[in-house]
N, C-alpha and C. Protein backbone atom coordinates (compact mmCIF):
# COMPACT_ATOMS: atom_id res chain seq x y z
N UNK A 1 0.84 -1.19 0.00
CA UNK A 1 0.00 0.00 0.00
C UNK A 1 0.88 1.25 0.00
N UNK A 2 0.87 1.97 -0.88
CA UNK A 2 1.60 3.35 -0.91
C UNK A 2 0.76 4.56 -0.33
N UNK A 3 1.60 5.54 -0.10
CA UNK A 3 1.00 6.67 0.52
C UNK A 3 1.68 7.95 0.37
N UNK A 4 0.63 8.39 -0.16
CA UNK A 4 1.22 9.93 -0.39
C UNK A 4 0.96 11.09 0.44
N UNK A 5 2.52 11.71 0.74
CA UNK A 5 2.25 12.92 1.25
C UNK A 5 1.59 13.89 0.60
N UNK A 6 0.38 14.77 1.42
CA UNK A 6 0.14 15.74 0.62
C UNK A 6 0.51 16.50 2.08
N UNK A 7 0.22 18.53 1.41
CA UNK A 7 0.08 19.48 2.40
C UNK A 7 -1.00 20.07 2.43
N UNK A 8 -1.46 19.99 3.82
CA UNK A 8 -2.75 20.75 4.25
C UNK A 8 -3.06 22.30 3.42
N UNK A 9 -3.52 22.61 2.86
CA UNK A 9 -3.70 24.37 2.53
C UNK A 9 -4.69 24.75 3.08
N UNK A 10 -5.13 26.18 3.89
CA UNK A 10 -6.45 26.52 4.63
C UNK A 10 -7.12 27.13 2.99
N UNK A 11 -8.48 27.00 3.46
CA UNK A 11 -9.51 27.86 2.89
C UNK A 11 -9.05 29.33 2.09
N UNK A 12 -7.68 29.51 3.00
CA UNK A 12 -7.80 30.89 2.19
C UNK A 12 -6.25 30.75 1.45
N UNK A 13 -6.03 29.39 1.27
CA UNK A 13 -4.77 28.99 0.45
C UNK A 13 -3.30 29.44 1.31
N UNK A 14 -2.94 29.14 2.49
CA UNK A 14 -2.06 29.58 3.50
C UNK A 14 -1.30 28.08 3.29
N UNK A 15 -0.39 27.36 3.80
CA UNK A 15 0.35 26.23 3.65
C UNK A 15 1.30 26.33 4.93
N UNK A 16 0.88 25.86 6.26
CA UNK A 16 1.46 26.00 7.26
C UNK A 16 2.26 25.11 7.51
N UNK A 17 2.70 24.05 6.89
CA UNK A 17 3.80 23.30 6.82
C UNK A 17 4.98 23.85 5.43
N UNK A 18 4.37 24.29 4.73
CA UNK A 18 5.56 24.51 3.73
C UNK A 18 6.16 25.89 4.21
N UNK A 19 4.90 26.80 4.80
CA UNK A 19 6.16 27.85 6.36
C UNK A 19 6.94 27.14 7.06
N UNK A 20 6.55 26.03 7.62
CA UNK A 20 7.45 26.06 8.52
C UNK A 20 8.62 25.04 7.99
N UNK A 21 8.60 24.13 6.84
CA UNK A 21 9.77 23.93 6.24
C UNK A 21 10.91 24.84 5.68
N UNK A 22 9.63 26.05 5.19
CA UNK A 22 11.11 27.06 4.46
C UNK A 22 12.11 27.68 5.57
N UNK A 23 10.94 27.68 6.32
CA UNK A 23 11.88 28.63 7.69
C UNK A 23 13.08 27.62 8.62
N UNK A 24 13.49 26.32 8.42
CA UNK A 24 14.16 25.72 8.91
C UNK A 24 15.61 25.75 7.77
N UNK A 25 16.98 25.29 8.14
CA UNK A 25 18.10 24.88 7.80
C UNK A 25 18.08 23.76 6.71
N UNK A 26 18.80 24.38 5.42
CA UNK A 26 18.47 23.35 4.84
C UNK A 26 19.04 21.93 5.32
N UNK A 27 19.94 21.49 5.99
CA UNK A 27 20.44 20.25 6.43
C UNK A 27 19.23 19.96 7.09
N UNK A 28 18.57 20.50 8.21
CA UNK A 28 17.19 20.18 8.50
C UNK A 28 16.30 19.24 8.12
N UNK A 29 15.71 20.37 6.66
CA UNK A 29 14.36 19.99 5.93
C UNK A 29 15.16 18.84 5.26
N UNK A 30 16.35 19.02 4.47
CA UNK A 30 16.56 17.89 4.33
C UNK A 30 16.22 16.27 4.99
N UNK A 31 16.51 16.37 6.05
CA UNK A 31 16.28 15.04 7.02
C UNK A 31 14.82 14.94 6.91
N UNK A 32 14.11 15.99 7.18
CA UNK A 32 12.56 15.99 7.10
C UNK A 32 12.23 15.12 5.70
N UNK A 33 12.57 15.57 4.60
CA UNK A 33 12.61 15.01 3.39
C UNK A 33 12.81 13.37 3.18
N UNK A 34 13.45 13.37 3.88
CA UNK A 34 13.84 11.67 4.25
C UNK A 34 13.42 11.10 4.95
N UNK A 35 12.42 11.39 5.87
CA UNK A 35 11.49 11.12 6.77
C UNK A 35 10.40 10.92 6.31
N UNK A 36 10.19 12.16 5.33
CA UNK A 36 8.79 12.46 4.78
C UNK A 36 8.89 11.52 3.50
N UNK A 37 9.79 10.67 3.25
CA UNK A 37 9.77 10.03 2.01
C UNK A 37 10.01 7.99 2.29
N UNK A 38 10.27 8.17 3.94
CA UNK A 38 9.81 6.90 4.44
C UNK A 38 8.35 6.77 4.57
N UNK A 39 7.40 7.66 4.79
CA UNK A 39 6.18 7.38 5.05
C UNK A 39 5.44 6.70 3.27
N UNK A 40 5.83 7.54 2.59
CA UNK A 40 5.56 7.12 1.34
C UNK A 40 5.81 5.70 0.86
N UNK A 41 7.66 5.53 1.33
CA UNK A 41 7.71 4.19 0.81
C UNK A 41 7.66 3.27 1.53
N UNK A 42 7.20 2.92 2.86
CA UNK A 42 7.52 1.95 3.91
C UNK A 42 5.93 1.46 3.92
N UNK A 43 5.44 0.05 4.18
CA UNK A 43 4.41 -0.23 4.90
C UNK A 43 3.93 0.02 6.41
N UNK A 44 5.20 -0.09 7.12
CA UNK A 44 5.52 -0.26 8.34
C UNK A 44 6.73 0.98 8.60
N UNK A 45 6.22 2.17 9.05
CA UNK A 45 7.23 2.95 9.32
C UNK A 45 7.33 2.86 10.78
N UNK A 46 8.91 3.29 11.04
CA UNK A 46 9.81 2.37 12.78
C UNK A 46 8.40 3.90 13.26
N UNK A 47 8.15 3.35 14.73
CA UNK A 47 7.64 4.35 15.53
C UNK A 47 8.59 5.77 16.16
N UNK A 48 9.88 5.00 15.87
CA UNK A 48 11.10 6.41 16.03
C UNK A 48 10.93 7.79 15.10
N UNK A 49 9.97 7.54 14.03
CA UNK A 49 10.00 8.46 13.16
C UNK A 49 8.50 8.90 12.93
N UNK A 50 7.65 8.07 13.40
CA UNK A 50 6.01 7.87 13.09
C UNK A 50 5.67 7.69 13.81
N UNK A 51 4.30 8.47 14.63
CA UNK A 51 3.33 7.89 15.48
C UNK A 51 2.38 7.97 15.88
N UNK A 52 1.03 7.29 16.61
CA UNK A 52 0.08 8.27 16.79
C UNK A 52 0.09 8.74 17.77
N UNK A 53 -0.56 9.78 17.88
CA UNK A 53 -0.77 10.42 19.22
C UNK A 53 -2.43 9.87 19.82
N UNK A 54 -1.75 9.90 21.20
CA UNK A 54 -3.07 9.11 21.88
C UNK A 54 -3.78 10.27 22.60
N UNK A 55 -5.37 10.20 23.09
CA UNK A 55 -5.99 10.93 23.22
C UNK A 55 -6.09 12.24 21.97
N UNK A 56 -6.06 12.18 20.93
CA UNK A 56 -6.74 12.79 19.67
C UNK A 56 -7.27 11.81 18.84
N UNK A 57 -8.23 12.94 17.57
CA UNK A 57 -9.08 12.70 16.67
C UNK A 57 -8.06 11.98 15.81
N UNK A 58 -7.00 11.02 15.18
CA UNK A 58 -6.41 10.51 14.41
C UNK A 58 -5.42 11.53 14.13
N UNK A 59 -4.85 12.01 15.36
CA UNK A 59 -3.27 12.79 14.69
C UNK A 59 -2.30 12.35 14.98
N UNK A 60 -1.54 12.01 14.37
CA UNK A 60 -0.16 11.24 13.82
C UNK A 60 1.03 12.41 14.05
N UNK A 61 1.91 11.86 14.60
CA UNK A 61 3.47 13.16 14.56
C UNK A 61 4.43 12.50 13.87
N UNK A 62 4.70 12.65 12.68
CA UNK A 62 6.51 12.56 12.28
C UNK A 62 7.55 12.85 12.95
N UNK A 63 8.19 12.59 13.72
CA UNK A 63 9.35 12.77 14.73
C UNK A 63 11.16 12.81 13.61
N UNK A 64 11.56 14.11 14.16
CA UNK A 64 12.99 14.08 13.16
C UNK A 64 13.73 15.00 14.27
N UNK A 65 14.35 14.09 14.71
CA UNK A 65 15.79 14.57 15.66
C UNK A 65 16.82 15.06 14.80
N UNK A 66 17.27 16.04 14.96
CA UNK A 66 18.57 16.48 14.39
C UNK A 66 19.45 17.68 15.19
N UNK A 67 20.58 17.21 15.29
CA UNK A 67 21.72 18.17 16.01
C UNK A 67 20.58 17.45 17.81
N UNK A 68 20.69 19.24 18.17
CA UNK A 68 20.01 18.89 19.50
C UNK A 68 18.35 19.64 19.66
N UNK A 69 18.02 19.34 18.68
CA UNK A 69 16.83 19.47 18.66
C UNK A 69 15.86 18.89 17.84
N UNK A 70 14.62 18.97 18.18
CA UNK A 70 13.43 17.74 18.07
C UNK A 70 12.26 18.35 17.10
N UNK A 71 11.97 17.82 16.05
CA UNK A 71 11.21 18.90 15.03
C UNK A 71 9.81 17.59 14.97
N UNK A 72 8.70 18.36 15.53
CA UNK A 72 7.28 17.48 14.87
C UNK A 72 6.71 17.93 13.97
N UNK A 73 6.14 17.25 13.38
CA UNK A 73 5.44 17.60 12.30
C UNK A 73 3.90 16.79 12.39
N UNK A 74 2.81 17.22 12.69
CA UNK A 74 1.52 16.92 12.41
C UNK A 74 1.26 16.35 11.10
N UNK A 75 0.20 15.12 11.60
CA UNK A 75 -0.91 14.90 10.13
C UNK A 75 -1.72 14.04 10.52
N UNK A 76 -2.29 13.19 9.52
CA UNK A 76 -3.33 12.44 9.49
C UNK A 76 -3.77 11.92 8.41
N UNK A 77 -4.39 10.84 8.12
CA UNK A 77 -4.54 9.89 7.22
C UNK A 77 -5.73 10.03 6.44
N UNK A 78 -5.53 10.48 5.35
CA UNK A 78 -6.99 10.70 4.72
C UNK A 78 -6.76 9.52 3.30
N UNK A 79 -7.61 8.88 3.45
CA UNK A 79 -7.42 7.79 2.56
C UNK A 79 -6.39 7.39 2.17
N UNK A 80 -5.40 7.37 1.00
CA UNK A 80 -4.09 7.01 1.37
C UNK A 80 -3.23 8.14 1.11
N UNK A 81 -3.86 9.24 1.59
CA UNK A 81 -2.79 9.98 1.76
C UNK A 81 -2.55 10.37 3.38
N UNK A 82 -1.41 10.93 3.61
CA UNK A 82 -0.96 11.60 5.23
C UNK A 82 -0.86 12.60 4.97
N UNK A 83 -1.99 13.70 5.37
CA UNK A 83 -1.75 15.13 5.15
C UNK A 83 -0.84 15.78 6.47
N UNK A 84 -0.28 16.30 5.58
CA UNK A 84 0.59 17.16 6.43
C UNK A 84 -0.32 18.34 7.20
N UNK A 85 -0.19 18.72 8.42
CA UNK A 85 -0.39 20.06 8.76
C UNK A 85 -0.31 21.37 9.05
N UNK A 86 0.83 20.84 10.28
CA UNK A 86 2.50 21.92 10.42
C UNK A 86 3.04 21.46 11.41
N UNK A 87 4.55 22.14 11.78
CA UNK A 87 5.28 21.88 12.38
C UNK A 87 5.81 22.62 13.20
N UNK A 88 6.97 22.53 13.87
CA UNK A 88 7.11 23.00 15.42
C UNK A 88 8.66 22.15 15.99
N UNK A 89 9.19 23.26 16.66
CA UNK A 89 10.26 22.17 16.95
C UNK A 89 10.09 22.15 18.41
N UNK A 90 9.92 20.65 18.80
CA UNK A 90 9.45 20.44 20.23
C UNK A 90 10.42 20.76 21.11
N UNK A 91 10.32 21.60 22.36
CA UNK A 91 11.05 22.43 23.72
C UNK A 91 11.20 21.74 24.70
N UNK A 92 9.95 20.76 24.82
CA UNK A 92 9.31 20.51 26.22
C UNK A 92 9.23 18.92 25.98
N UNK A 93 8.79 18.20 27.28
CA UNK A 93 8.85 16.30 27.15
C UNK A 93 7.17 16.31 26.18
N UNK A 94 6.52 17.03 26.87
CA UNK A 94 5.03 16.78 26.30
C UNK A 94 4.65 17.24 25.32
N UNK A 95 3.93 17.03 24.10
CA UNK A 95 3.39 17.82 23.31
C UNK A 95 2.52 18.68 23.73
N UNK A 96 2.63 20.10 23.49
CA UNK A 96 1.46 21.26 23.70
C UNK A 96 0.03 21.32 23.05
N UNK A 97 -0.49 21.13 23.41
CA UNK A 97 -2.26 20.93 23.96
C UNK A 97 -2.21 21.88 22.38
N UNK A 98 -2.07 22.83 22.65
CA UNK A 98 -2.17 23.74 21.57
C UNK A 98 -2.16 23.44 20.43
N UNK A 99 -0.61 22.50 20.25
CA UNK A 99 -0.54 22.52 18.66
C UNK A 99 -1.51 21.38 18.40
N UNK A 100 -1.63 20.38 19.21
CA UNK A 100 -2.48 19.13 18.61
C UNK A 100 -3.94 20.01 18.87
N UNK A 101 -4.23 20.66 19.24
CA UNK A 101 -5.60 21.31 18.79
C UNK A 101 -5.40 22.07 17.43
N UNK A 102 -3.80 22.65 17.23
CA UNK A 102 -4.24 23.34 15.56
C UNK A 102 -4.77 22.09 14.76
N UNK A 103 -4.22 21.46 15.16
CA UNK A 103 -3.56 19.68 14.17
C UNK A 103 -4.82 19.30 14.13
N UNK A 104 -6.24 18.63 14.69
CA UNK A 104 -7.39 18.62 14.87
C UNK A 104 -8.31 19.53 13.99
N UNK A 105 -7.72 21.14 14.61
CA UNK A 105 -8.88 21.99 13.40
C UNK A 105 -8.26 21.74 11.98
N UNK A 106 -7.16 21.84 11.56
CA UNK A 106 -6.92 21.69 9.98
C UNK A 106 -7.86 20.71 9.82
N UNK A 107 -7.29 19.40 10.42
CA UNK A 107 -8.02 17.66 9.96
C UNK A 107 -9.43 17.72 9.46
N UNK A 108 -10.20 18.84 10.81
CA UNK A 108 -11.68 18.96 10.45
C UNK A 108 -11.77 20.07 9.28
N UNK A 109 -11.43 20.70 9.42
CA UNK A 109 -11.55 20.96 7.83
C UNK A 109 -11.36 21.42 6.82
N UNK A 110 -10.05 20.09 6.95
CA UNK A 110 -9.78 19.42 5.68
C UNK A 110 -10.66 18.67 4.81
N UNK A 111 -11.37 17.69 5.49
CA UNK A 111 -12.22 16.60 5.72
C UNK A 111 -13.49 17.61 5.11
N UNK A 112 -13.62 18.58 5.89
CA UNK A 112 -15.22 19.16 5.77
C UNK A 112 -15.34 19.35 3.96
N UNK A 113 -14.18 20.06 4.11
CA UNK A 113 -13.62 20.73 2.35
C UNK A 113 -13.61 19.74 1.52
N UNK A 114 -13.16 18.65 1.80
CA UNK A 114 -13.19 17.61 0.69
C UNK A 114 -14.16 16.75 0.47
N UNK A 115 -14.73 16.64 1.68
CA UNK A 115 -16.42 16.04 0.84
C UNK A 115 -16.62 17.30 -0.11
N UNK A 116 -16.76 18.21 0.05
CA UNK A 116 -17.33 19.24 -1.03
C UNK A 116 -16.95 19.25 -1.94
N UNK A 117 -15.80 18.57 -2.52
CA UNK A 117 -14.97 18.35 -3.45
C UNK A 117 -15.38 17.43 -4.23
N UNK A 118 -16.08 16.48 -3.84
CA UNK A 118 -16.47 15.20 -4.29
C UNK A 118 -17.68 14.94 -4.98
């Protein structure tokens, strides 16, 4: 089963993951790139790099360690794709309430938008 990354865009065409890729190092996004290109080709991606998050609506974090710091990246599974949402480079042990609530409103609607699509 293959799977394609896509990126979330809001309603008013904004792309809050491809902000927050440009705004990182390219050695960085690079790694992201290679991360973001295991999900595509792996059936089984390691949980070191992929996971879900428990207690949410189906949001998933991409995990990419590099140097000494910890970069997530939101999404979620919409048929076979993993939409991207945005990202954040994690500070703290816990994920912030916050961002998995942005991560949630994109999902909803995303979802809302694409039945309309259909």
């Amino acid at each position: 089963m293959m799977r394609t990354v896509i990126f979330y865009k809001t309603s008013e065409g904004k792309c809050p993951i491809k902000d927050f890729l440009d705004s990182l190092d390219g050695k960085v996004a690079q790694k992201i790139v290679w991360v973001l290109n295991l999900l595509e080709d792996l059936d089984s991606v390691p949980s070191l790099y992929f996971k879900k998050l428990t207690d949410t609506s189906g949001i998933w974090e991409c995990r990419i360690k590099y140097g000494s710091n910890i970069y997530r990246i939101f999404c979620f599974m919409f048929k076979n794709n993993v939409v991207l949402t945005h990202g954040f480079i994690k500070k703290t042990q816990k994920t912030p309430q916050n961002e998995i609530k942005k991560a949630e409103k994109y999902k909803d609607d995303f979802i809302k938008r694409s039945d309309l699509n259909e």
